[in-house]
Protein backbone atom coordinates (compact mmCIF):
# COMPACT_ATOMS: atom_id res chain seq x y z
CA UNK A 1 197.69 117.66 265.47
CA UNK A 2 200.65 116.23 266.85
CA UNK A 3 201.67 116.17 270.74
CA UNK A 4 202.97 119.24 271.96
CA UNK A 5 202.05 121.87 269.98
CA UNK A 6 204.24 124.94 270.64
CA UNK A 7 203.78 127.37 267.84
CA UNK A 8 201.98 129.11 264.98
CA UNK A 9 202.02 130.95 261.79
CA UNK A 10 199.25 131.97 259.77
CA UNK A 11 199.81 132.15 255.76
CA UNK A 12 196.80 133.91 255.05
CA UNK A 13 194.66 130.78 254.76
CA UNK A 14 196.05 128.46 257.11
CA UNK A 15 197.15 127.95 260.70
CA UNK A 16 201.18 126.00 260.61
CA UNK A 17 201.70 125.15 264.33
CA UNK A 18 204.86 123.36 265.18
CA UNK A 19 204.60 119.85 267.50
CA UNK A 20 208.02 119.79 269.19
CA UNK A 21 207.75 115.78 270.61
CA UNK A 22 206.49 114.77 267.37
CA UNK A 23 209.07 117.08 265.48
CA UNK A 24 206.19 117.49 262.84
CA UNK A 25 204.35 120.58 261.97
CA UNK A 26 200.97 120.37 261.13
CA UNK A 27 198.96 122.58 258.77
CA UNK A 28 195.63 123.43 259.85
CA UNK A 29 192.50 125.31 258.15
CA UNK A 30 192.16 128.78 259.78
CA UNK A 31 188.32 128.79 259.39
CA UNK A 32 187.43 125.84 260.62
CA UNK A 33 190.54 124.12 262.60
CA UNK A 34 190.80 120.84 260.28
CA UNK A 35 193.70 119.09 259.90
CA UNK A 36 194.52 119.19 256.16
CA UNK A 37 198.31 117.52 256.64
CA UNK A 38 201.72 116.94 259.09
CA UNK A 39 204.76 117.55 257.82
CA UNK A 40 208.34 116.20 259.07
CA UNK A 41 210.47 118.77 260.67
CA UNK A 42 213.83 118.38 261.82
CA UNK A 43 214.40 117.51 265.94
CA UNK A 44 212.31 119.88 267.95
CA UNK A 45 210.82 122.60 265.79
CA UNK A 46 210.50 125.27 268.09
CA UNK A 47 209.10 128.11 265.86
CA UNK A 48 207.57 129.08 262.38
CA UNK A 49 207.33 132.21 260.34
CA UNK A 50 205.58 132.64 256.75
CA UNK A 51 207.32 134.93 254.00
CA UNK A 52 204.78 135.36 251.71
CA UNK A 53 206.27 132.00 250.06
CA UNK A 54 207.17 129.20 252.45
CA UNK A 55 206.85 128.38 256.18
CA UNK A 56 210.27 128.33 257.65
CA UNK A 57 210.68 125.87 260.84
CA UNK A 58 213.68 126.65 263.37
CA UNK A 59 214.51 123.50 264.63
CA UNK A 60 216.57 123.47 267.54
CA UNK A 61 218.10 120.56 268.69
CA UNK A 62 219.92 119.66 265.76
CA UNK A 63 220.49 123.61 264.86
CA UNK A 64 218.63 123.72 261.20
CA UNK A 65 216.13 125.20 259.70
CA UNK A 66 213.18 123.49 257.42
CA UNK A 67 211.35 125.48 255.05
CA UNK A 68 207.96 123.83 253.77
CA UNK A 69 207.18 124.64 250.36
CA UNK A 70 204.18 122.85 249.95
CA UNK A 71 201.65 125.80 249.95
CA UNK A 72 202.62 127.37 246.08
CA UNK A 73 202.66 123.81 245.14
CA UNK A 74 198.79 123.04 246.56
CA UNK A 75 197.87 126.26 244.58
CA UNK A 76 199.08 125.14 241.25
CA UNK A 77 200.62 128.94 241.24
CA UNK A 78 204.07 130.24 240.80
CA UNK A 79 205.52 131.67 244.04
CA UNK A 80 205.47 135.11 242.86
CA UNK A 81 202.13 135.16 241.98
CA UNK A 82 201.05 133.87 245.14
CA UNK A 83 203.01 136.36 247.33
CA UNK A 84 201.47 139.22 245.19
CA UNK A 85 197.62 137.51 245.56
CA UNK A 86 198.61 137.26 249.28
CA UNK A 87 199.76 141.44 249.34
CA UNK A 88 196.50 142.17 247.72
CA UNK A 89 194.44 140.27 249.97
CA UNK A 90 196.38 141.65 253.17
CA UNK A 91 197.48 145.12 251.83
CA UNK A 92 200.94 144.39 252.96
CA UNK A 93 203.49 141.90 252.53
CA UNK A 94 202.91 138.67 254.78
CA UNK A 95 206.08 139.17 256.58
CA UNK A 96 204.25 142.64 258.07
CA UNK A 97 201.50 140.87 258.44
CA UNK A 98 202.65 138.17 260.94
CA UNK A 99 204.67 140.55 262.45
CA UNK A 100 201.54 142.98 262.87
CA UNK A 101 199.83 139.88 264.32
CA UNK A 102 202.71 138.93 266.79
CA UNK A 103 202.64 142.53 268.08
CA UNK A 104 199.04 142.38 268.49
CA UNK A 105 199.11 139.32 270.67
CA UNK A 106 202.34 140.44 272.71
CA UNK A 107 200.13 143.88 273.28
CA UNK A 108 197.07 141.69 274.26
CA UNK A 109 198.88 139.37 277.13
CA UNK A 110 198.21 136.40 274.56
């Protein structure tokens, strides 16, 4: 994990969380915490969202956006057929999903 880190995502099997000094995001193994990789951002990546297909990074100092790719790839899948494994798994699309979660943890104090 890299210093400061600010925000997450979850993509169904994974924990993204972005590390604003480092201007890295990390991806992390939601059942067990392990790092399985960093990825370069642009300059302070303050915030992450899945869409059933990549994890988008807002980076805000240099007003871009990054969008990691790298999870169809890892599954040797087509990005289609990953978003529709991830609907079946979830019963609704994974941009419901994290919003479902968000909502949860606003409602929760978290």
């Amino acid at each position: 994990m890299g210093r400061s880190p600010t925000y997450v995502a979850f993509d169904g099997a994974n924990i993204w969380v972005t590390n604003q000094v480092d201007n890295t995001v990390s991806k992390l193994r939601a059942s067990d915490g392990i790092n399985l990789g960093t990825f370069a951002t642009g300059t302070d990546p303050i915030d992450l969202a899945f869409d059933g297909n990549n994890i988008w990074v807002t980076n805000a100092l240099d007003n871009t956006v990054s969008i990691l790719r790298e999870l169809a790839e890892m599954a040797s899948i087509g990005i289609s057929a990953l978003y529709h494994h991830l609907r079946a798994l979830i019963a609704m699309s994974p941009l419901q999903y994290q919003k479902q979660l968000r909502l949860a943890a606003a409602e929760s104090g978290c």
